[in-house]
C-alpha atoms as a PDB file:
ATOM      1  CA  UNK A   1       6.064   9.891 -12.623  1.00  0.00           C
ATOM      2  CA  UNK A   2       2.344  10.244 -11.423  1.00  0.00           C
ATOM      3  CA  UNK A   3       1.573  11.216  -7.789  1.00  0.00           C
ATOM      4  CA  UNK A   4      -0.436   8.193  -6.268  1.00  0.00           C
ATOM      5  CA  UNK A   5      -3.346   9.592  -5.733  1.00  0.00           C
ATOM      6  CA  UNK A   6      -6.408   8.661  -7.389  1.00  0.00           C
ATOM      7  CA  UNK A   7      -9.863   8.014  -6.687  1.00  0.00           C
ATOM      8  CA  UNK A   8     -11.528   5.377  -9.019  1.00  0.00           C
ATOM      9  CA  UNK A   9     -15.262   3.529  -8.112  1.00  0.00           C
ATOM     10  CA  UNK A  10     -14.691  -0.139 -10.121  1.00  0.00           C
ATOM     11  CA  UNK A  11     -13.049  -3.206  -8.354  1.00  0.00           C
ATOM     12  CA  UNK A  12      -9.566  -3.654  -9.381  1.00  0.00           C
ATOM     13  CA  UNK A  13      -8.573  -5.975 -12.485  1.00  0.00           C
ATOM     14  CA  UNK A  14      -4.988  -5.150 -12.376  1.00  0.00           C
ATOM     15  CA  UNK A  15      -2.707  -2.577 -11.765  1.00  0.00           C
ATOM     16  CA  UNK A  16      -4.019  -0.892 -14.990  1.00  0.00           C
ATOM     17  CA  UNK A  17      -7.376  -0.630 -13.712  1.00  0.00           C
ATOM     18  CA  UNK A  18      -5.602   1.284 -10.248  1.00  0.00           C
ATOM     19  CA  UNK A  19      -4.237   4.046 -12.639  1.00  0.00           C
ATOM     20  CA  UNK A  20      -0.614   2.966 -12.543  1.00  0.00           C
ATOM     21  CA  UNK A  21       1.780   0.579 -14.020  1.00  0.00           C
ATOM     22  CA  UNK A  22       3.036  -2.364 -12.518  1.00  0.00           C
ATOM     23  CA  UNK A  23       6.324  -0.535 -11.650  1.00  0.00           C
ATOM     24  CA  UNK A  24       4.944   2.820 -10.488  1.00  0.00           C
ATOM     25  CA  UNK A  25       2.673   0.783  -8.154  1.00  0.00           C
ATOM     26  CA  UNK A  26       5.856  -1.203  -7.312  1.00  0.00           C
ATOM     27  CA  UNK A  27       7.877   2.168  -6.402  1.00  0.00           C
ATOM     28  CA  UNK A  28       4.682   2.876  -3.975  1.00  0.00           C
ATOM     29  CA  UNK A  29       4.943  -0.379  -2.279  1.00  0.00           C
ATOM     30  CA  UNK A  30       8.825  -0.278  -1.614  1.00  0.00           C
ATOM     31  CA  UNK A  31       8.201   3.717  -0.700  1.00  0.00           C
ATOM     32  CA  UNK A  32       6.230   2.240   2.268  1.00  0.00           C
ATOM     33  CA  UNK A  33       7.288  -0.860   3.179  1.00  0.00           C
ATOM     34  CA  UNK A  34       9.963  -1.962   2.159  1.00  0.00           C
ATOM     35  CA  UNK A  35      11.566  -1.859   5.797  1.00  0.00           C
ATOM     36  CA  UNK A  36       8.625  -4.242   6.732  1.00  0.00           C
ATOM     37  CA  UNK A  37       9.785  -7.014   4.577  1.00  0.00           C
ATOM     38  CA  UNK A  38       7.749  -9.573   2.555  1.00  0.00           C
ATOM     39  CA  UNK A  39       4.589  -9.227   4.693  1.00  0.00           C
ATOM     40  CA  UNK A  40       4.708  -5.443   5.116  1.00  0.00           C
ATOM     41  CA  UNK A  41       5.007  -4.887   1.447  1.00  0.00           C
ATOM     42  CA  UNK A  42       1.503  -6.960   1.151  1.00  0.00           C
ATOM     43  CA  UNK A  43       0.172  -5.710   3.768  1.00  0.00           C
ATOM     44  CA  UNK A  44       0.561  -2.191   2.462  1.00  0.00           C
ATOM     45  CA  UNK A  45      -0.460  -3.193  -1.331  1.00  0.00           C
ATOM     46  CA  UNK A  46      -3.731  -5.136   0.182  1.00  0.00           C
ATOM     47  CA  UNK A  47      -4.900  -1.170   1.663  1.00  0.00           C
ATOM     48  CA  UNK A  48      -4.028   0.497  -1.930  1.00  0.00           C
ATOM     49  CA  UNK A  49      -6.347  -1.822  -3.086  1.00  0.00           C
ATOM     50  CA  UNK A  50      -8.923  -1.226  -0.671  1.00  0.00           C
ATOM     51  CA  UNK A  51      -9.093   1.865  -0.639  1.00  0.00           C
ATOM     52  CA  UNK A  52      -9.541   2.441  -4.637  1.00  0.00           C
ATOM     53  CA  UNK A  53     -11.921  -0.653  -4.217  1.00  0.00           C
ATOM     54  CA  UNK A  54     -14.117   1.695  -2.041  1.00  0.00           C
ATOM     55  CA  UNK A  55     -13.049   5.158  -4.240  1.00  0.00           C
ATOM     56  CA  UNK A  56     -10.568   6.161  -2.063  1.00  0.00           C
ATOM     57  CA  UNK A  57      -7.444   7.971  -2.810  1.00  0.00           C
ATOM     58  CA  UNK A  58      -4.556   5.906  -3.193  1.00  0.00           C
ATOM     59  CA  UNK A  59      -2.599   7.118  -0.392  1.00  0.00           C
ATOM     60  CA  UNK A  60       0.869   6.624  -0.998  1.00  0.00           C
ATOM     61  CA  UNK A  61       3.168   9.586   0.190  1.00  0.00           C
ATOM     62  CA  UNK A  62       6.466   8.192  -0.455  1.00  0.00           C
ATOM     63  CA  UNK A  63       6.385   8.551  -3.907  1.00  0.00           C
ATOM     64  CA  UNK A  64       6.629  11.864  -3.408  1.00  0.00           C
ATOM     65  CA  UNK A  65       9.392  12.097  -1.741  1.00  0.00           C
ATOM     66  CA  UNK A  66      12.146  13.860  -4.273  1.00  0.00           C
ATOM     67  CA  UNK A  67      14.265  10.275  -4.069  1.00  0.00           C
ATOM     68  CA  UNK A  68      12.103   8.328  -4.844  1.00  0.00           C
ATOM     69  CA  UNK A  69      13.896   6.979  -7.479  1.00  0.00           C
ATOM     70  CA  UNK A  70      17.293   6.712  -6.242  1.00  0.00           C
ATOM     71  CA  UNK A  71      15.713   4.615  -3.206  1.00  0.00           C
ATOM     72  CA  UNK A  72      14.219   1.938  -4.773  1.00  0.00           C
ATOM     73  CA  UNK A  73      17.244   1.973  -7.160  1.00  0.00           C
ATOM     74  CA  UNK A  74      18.901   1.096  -3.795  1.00  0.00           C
ATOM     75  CA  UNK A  75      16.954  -1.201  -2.903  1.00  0.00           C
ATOM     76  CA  UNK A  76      18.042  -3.489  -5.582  1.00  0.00           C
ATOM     77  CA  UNK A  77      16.248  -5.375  -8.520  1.00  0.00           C
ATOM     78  CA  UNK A  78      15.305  -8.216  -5.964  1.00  0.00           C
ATOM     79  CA  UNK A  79      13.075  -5.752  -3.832  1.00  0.00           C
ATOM     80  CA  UNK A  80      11.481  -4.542  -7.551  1.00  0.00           C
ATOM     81  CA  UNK A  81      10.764  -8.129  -8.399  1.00  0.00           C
ATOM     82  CA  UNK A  82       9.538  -9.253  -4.926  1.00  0.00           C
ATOM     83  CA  UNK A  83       7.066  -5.820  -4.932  1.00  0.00           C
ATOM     84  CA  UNK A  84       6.155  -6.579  -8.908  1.00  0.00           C
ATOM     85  CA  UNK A  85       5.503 -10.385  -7.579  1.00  0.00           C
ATOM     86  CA  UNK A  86       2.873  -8.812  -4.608  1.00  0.00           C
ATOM     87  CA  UNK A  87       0.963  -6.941  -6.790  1.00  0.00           C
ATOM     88  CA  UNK A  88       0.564  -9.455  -9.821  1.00  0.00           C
ATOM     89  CA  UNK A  89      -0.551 -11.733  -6.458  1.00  0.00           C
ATOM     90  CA  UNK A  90      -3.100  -9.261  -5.120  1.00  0.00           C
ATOM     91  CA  UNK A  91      -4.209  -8.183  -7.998  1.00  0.00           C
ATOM     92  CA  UNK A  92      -5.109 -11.610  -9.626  1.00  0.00           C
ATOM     93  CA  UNK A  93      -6.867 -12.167  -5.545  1.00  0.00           C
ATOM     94  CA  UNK A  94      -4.840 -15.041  -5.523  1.00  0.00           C
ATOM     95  CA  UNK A  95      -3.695 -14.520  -1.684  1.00  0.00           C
ATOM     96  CA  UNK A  96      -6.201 -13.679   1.006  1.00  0.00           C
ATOM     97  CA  UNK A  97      -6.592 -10.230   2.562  1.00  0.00           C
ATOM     98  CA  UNK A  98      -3.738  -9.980   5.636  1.00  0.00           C
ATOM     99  CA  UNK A  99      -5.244  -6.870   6.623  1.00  0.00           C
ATOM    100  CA  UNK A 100      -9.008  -7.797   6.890  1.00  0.00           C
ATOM    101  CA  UNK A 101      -9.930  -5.232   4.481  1.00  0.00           C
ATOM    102  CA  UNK A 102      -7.984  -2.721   6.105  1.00  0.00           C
ATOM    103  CA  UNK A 103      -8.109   0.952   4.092  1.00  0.00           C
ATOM    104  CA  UNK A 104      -5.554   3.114   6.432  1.00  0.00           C
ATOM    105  CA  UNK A 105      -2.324   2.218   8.539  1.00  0.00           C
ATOM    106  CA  UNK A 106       0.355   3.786  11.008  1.00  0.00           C
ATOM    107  CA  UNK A 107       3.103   3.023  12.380  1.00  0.00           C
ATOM    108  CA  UNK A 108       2.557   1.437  15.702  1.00  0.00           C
ATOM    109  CA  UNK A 109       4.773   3.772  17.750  1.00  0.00           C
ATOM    110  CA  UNK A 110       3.058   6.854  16.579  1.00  0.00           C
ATOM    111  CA  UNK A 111       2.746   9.323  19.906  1.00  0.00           C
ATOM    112  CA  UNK A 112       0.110  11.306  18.414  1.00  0.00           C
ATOM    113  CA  UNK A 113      -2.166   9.709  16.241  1.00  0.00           C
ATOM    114  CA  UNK A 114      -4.123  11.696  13.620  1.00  0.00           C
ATOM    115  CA  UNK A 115      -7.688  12.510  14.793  1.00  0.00           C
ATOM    116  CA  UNK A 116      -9.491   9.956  11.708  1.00  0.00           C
ATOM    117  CA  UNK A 117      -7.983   6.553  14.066  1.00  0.00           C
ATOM    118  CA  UNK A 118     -10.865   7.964  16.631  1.00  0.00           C
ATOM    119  CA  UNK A 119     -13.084   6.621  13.549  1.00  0.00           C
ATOM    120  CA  UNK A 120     -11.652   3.748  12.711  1.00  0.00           C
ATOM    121  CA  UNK A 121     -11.798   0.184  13.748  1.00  0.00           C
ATOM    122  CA  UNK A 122      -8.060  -1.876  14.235  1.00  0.00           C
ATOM    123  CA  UNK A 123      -8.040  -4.994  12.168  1.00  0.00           C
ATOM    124  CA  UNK A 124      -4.700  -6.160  12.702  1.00  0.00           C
ATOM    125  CA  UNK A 125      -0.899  -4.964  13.596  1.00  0.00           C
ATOM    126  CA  UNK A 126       1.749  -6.736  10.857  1.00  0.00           C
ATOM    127  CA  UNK A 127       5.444  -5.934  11.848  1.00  0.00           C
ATOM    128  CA  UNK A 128       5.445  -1.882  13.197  1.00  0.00           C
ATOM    129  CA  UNK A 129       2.224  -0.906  11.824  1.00  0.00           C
ATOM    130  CA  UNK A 130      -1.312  -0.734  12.617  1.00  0.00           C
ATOM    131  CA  UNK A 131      -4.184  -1.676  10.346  1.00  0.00           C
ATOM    132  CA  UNK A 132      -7.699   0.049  10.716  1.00  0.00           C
ATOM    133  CA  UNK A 133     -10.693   0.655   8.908  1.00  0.00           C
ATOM    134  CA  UNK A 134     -14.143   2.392   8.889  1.00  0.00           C
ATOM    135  CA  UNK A 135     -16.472   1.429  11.627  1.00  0.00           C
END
């Protein structure tokens, strides 16, 4: 499976257009937020595509983690479907943007934030992370 990292400069038209099938998007999404529930998943999948909207790098580090596959396996078909159902969703902009255009996030209990939150602007906290952007 691909690392998720990619830098593309089009708007998004589908998971396709990111670089990645539907299900290694999917494995990226329940990676990161799976413990975050419904929302958290979106959340996360709305700042994947905002970032490769503005030719950012993906982001998404817990596909590399070597279990990847054996976690979302865990996880259960339900959590595949429910991530699958997000990204057909965002993709096809037929939900509105939870994070406000949001390109990075954190968790909220972080002691030491990295230095690039000094340049960034919050634009909302869903469950036990914090949304920011570019000022």
């Amino acid at each position: 499976m691909k690392l998720c990292y990619l830098v593309i400069g089009f708007l998004l038209v589908g998971s396709q257009a990111w670089g990645y099938s539907d299900k290694e998007l999917a494995y990226c999404v329940i990676g990161e937020a799976t413990g975050e529930g419904l929302v958290g998943m979106t959340a996360v999948t709305f700042v994947y595509k905002n970032r490769l909207a503005s030719g950012m790098k993906l982001g998404c580090e817990a596909i590399t983690r070597p279990d990847i596959k054996q976690f979302v396996k865990r996880e259960g078909k339900k959590r595949m479907e429910q991530a699958l159902d997000i990204i057909a969703k965002v993709n096809a902009n037929a939900i509105p943007d939870i994070t406000f255009g949001a390109n990075h996030y954190l968790r909220s209990d972080m002691k030491k934030k990295p230095r690039w939150v000094d340049s960034m602007t919050v634009t909302t906290v869903i469950g036990n992370h914090t949304f920011y952007k570019g000022k």
